[in-house]
Protein backbone atom coordinates (compact mmCIF):
# COMPACT_ATOMS: atom_id res chain seq x y z
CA UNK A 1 -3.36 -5.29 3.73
CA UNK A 2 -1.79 -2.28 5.39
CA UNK A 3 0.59 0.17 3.46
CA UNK A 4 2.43 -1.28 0.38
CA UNK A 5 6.01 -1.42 1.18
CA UNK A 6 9.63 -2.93 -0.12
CA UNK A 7 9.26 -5.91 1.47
CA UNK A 8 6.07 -6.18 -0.32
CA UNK A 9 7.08 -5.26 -3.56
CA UNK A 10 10.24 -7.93 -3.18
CA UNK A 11 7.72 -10.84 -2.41
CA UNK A 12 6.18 -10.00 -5.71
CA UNK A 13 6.88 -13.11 -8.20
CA UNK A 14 6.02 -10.88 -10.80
CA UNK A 15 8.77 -8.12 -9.81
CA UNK A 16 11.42 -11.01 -9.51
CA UNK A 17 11.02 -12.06 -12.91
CA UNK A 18 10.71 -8.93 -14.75
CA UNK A 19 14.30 -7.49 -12.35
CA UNK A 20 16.02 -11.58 -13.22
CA UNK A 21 14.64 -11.14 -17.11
CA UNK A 22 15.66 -7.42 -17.91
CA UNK A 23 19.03 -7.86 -16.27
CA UNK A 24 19.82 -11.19 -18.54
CA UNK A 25 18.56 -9.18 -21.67
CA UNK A 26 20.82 -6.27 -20.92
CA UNK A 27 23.72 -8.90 -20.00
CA UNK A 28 23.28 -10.11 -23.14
CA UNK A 29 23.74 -6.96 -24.84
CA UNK A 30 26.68 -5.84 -23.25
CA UNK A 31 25.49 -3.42 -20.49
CA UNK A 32 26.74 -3.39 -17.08
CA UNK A 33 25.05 -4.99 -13.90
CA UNK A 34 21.15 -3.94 -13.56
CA UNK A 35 20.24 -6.22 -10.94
CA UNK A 36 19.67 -7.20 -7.31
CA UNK A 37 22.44 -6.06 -6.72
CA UNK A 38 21.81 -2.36 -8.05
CA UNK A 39 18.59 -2.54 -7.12
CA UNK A 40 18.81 -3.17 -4.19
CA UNK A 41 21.87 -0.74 -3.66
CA UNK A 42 19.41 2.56 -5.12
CA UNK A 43 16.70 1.20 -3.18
CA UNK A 44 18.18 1.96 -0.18
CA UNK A 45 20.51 5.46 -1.17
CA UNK A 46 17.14 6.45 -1.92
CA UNK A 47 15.59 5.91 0.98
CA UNK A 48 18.50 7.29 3.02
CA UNK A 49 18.63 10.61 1.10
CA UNK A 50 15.34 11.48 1.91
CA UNK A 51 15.50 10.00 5.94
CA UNK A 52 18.71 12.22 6.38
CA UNK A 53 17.22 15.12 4.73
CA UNK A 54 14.37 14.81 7.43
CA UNK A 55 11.10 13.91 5.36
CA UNK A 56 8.74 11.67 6.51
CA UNK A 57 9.51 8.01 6.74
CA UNK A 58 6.25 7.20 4.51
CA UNK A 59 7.98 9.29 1.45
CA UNK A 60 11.36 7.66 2.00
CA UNK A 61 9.66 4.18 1.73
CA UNK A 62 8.15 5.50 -1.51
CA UNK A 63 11.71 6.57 -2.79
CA UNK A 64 13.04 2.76 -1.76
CA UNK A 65 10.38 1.47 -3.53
CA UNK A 66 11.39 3.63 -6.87
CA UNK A 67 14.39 2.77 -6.63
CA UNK A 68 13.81 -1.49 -6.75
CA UNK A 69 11.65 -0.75 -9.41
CA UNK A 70 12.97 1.87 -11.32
CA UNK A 71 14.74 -0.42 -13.78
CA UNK A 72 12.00 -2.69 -14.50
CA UNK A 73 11.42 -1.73 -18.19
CA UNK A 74 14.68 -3.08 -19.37
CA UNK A 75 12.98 -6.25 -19.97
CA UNK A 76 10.96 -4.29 -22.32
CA UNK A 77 14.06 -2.72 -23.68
CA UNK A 78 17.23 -0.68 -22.81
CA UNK A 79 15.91 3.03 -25.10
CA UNK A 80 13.08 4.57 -23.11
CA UNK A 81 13.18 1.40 -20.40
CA UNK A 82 11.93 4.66 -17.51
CA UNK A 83 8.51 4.97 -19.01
CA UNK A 84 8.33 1.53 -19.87
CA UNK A 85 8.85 0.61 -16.27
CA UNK A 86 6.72 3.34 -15.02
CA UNK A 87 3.90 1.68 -16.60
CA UNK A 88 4.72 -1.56 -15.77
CA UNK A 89 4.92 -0.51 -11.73
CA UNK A 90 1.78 1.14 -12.36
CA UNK A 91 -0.09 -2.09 -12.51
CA UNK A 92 2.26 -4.24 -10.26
CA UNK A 93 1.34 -1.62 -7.44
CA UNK A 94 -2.50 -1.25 -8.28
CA UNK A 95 -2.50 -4.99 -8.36
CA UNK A 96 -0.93 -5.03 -4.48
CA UNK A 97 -3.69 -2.41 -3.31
CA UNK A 98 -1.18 0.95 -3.33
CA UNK A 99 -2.93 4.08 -3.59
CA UNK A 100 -3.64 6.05 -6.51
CA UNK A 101 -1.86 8.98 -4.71
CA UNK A 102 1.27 6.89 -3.69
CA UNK A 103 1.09 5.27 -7.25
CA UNK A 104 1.40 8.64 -9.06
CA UNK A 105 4.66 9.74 -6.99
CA UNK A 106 6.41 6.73 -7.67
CA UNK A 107 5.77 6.59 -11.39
CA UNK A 108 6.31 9.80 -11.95
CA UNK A 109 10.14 9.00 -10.43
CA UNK A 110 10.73 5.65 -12.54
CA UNK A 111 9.55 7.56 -15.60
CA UNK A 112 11.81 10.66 -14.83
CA UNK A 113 14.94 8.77 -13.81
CA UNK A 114 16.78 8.59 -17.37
CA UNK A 115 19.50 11.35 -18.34
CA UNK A 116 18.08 11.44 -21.87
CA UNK A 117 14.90 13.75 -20.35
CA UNK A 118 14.44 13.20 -16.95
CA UNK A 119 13.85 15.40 -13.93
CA UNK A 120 12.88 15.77 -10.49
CA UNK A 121 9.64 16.00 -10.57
CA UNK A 122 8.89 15.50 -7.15
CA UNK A 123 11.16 14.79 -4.11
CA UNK A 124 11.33 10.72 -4.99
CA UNK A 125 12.29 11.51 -8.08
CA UNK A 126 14.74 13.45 -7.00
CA UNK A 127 16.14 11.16 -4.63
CA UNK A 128 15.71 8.08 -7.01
CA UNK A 129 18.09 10.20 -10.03
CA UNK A 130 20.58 11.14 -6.93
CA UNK A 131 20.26 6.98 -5.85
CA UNK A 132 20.67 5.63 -9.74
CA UNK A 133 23.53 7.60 -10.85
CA UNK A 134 25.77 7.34 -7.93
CA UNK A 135 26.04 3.72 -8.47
CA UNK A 136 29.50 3.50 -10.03
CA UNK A 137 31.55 0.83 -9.12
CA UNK A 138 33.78 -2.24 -10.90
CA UNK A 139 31.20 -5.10 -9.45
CA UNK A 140 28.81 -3.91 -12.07
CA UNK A 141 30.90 -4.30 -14.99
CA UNK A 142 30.45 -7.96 -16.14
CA UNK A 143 32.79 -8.01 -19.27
CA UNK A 144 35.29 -10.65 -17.69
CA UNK A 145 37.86 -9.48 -20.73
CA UNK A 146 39.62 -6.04 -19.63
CA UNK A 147 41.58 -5.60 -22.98
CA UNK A 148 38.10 -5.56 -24.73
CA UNK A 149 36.62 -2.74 -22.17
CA UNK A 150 34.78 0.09 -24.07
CA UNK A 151 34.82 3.47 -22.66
CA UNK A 152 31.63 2.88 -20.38
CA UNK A 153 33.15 -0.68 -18.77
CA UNK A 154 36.59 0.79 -18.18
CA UNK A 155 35.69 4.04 -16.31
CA UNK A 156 32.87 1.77 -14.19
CA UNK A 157 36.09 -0.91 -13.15
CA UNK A 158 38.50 2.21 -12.37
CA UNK A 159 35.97 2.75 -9.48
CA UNK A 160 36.99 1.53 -6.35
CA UNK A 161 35.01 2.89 -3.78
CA UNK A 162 31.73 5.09 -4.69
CA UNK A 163 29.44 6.75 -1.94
CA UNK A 164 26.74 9.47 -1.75
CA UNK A 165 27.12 11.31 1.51
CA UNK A 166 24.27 13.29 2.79
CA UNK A 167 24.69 16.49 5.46
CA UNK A 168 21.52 17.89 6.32
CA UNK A 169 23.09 20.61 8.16
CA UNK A 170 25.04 22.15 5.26
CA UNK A 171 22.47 21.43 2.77
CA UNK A 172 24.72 19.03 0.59
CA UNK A 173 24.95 15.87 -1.27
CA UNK A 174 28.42 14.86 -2.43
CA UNK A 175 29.22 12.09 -4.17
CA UNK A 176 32.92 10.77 -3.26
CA UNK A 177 34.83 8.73 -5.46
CA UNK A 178 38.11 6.53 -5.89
CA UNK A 179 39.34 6.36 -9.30
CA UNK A 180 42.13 4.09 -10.05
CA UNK A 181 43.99 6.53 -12.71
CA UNK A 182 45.50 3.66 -14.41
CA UNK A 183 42.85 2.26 -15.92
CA UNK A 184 40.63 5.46 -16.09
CA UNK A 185 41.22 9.09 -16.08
CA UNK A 186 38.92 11.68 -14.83
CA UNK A 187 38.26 13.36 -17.55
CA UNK A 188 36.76 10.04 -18.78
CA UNK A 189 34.55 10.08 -16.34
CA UNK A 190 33.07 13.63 -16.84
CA UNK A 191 33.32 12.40 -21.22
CA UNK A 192 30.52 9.75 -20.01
CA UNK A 193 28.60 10.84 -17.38
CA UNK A 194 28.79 15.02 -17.17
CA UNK A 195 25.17 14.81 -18.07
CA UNK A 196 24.67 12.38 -15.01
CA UNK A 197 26.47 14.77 -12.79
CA UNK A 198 24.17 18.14 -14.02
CA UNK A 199 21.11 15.76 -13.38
CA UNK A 200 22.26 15.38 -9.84
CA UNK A 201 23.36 18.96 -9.28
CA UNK A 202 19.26 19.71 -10.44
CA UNK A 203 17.65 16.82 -8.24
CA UNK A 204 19.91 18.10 -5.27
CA UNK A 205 18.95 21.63 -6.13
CA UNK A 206 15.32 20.01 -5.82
CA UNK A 207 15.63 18.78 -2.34
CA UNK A 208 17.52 22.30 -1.31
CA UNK A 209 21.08 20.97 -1.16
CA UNK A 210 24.48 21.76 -2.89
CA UNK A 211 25.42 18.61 -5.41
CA UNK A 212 29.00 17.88 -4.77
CA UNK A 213 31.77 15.64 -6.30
CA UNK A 214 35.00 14.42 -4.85
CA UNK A 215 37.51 12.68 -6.67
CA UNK A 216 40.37 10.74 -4.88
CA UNK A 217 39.59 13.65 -2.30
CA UNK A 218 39.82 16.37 -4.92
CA UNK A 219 36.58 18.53 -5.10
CA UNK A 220 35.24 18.77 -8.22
CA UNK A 221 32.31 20.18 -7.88
């Protein structure tokens, strides 16, 4: 077998269960949407971040790869669920035949992806943190009940439109955002995730950009 890739690491029965199993557990305890769907969504911001920012296309499979498997450990559990599912790709991608080298970069990015003490450590991690915590949108919240929303499910439904934009030329990241003010405000936002946004503002700093953020076409950052 060549080079380990996504479509590799999709095909895995192994992977499938662990993403299917740690997205039900989480379900179960109330968080929003961890699966396929974001998955699949980081995978490829990911990859796109580093593409656009011109590093080579081996690396930016690396960050896609990060970013399927970056939330693997949930099915371990949700507190420390980065180094959990560092360890767990670990032996998913020896078992495919990845290199040690390649190994090391991406679980050093699953492991360093959580706001609680994570950093870009390397350029997929960087990418992977920028990938993870743009993902804010209504189709992840799964409470069906919006009088029962708590502060987390509300201000993920008042999203209507999320999307990291990348300019090489200028050196800048910006993530642009449409809030629906009558369910959220944006101070709500920055109440939940300011320390998302100063994690971004470091992995951006990281790849040499600017970290921006636009709000209904105000910018915030």
């Amino acid at each position: 077998m060549g080079a380990i890739t996504l479509a590799h690491v999709k095909a895995d029965p192994e992977v499938e269960t662990l993403v299917s199993k740690g997205n039900a557990y989480l379900g179960s305890m109330g968080f929003t949407e961890h699966g396929h769907r974001h998955l699949n969504l980081v995978a490829n911001i990911a990859h796109n971040v580093l593409e656009r920012l011109g590093y080579p296309p081996r690396l930016s499979e690396l960050a896609a790869i990060a970013g399927y498997l970056h939330d693997i450990g949930n099915v371990v559990g949700r507190y420390n669920h980065g180094q959990a599912g560092a360890l767990l790709a670990y032996h998913i991608l020896n078992r495919l035949g990845m290199e040690a080298e390649e190994i090391a970069v991406i679980i050093g990015a699953i492991g360093n992806h959580e706001e609680e003490y994570g950093q870009a450590v390397n350029e997929v991690a960087a990418a992977l943190i920028l990938a993870d915590k743009s993902d804010v949108h209504r189709s992840r919240v799964r409470n069906p009940e919006l009088a029962t929303f708590d502060l987390h499910d509300r201000v993920n439904y008042a999203v209507e439109h999320s999307f990291l934009r990348v300019e090489a030329e200028k050196k800048a990241i910006t993530l642009e955002l449409r809030i629906d003010s009558n369910i959220s405000s944006v101070m709500n936002y920055f109440e939940i995730f300011l320390t998302r946004m100063i994690m971004c503002r470091r992995a951006a700093e990281f790849l040499h950009c600017h970290f921006g953020l636009n709000i209904n076409g105000a910018q915030l950052l």
